[in-house]
C-alpha atoms as a PDB file:
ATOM      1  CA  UNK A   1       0.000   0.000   0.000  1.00  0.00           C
ATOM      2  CA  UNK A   2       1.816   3.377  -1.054  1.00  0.00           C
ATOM      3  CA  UNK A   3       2.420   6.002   2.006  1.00  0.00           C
ATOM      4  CA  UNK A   4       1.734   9.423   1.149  1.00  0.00           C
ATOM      5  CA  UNK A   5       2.925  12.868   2.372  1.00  0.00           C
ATOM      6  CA  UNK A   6       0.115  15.461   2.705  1.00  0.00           C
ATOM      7  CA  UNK A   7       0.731  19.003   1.842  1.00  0.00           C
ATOM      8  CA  UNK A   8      -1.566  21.986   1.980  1.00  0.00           C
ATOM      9  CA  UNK A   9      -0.816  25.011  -0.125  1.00  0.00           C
ATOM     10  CA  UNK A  10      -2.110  28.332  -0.070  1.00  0.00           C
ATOM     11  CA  UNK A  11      -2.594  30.617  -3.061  1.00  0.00           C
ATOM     12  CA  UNK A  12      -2.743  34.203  -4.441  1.00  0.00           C
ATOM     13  CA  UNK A  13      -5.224  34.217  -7.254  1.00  0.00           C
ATOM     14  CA  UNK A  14      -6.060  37.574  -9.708  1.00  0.00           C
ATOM     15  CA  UNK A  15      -9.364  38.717  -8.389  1.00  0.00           C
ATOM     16  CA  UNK A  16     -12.330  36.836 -10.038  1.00  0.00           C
ATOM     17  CA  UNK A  17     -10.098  33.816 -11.728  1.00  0.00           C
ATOM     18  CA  UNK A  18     -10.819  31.903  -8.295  1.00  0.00           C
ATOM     19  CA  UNK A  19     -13.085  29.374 -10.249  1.00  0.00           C
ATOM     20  CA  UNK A  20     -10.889  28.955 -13.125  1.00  0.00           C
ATOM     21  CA  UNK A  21      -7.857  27.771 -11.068  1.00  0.00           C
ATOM     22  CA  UNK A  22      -9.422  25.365  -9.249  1.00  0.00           C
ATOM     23  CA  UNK A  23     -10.943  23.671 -12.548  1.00  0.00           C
ATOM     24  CA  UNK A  24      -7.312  23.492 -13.506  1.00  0.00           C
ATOM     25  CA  UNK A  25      -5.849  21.880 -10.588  1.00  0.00           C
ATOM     26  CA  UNK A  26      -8.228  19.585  -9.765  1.00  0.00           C
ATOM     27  CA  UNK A  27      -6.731  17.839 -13.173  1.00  0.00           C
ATOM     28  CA  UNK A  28      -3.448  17.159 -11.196  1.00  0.00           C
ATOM     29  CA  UNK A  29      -4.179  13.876  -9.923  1.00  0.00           C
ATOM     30  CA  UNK A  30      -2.277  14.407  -6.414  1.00  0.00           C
ATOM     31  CA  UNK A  31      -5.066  17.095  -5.564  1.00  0.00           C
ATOM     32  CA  UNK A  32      -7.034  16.059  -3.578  1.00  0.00           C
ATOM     33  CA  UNK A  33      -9.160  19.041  -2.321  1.00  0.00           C
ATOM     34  CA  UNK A  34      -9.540  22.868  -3.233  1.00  0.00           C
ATOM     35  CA  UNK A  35     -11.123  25.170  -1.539  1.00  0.00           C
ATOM     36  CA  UNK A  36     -11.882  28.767  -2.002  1.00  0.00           C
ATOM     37  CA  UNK A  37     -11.219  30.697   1.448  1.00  0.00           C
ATOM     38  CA  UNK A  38     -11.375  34.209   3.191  1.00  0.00           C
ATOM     39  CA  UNK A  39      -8.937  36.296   4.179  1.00  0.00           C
ATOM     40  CA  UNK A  40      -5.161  37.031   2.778  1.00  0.00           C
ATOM     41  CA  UNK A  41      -5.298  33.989   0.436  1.00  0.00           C
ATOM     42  CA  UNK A  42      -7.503  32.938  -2.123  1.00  0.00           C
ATOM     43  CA  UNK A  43      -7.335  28.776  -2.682  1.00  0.00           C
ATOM     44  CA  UNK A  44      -6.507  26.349   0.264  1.00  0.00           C
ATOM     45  CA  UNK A  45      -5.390  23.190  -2.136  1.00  0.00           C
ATOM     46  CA  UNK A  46      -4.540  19.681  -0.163  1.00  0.00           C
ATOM     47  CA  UNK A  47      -2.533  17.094  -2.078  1.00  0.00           C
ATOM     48  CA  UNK A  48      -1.322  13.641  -1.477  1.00  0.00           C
ATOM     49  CA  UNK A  49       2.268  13.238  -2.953  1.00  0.00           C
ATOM     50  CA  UNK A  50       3.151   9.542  -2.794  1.00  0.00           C
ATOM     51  CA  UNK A  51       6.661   8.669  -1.290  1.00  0.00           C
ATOM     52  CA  UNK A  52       9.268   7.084  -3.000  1.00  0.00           C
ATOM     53  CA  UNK A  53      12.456   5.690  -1.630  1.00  0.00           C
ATOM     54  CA  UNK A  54      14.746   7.852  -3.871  1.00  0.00           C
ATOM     55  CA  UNK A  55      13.119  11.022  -3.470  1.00  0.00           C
ATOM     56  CA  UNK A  56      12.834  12.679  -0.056  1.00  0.00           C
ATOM     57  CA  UNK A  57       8.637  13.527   0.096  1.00  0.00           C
ATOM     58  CA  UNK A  58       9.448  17.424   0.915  1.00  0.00           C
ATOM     59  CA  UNK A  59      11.395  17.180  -2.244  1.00  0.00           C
ATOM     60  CA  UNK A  60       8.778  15.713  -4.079  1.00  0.00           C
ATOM     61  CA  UNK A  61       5.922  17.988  -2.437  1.00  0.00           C
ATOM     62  CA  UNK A  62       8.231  21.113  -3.599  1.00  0.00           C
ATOM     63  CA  UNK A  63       8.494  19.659  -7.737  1.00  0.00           C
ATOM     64  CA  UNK A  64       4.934  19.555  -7.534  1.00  0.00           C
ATOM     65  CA  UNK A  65       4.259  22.871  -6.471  1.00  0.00           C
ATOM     66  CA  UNK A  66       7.066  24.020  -9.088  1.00  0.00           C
ATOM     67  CA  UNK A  67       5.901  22.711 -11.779  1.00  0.00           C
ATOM     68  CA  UNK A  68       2.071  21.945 -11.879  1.00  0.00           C
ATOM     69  CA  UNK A  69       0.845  24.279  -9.440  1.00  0.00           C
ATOM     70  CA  UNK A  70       2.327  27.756  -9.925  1.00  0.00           C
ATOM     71  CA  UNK A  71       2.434  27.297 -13.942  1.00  0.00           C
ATOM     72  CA  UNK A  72      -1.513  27.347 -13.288  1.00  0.00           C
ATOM     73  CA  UNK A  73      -2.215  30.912 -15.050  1.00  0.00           C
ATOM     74  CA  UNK A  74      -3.593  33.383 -12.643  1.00  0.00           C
ATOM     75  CA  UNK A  75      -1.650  31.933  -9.540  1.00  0.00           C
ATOM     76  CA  UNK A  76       0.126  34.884  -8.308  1.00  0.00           C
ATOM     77  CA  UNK A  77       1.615  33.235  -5.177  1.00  0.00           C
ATOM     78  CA  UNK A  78       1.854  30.291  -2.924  1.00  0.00           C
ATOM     79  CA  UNK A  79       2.578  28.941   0.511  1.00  0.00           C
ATOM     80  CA  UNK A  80       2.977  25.425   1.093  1.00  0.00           C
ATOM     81  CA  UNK A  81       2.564  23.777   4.188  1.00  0.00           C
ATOM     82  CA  UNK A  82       4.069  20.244   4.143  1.00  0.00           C
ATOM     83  CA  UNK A  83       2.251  17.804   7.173  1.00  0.00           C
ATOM     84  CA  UNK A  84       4.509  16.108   9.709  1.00  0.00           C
ATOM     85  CA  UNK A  85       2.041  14.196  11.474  1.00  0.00           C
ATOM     86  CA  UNK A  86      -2.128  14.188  10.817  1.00  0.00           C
ATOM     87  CA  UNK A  87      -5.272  12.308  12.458  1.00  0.00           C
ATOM     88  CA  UNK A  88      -8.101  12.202  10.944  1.00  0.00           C
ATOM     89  CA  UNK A  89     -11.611  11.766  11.894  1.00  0.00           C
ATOM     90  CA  UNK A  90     -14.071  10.072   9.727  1.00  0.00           C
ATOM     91  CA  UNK A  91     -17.532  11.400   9.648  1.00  0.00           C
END
């Protein structure tokens, strides 16, 4: 069963593209969630990058970011948040 690292990234969006973004990264398959928010940032995205033996998973986290997320058009900034430890409650 792969282990994955969880990240959660925070993005700058140009006013009223909010929408658009999201219908763009939800086509990267390690998103998981987005989620328009209030307040200084515009998108709360989580993502699952797998682990690998080879590749540290900050490392691989920080690729992702690089190259699928902020290449979205209309992303003006992030903040990525990578998970150490998480519990999570089923509803």
């Amino acid at each position: 069963m792969p282990v994955y690292q969880r990240a959660f990234v925070l993005l700058k969006v140009t006013p009223g593209h909010e929408e658009e973004v999201i219908d763009e990264l939800m086509k990267v398959p390690e998103i998981v969630e987005t989620h328009i928010v209030p307040g200084d940032w515009d998108i709360l995205v989580v993502l699952n990058a797998q682990k690998e033996v080879l590749v540290p998973s900050d490392e691989k986290v920080y690729r992702l970011v690089m190259s699928k997320i902020q290449k979205v058009k209309h992303i003006e900034d992030t903040n990525t948040m990578v998970s150490q430890f998480s519990r999570i409650k089923k509803v």
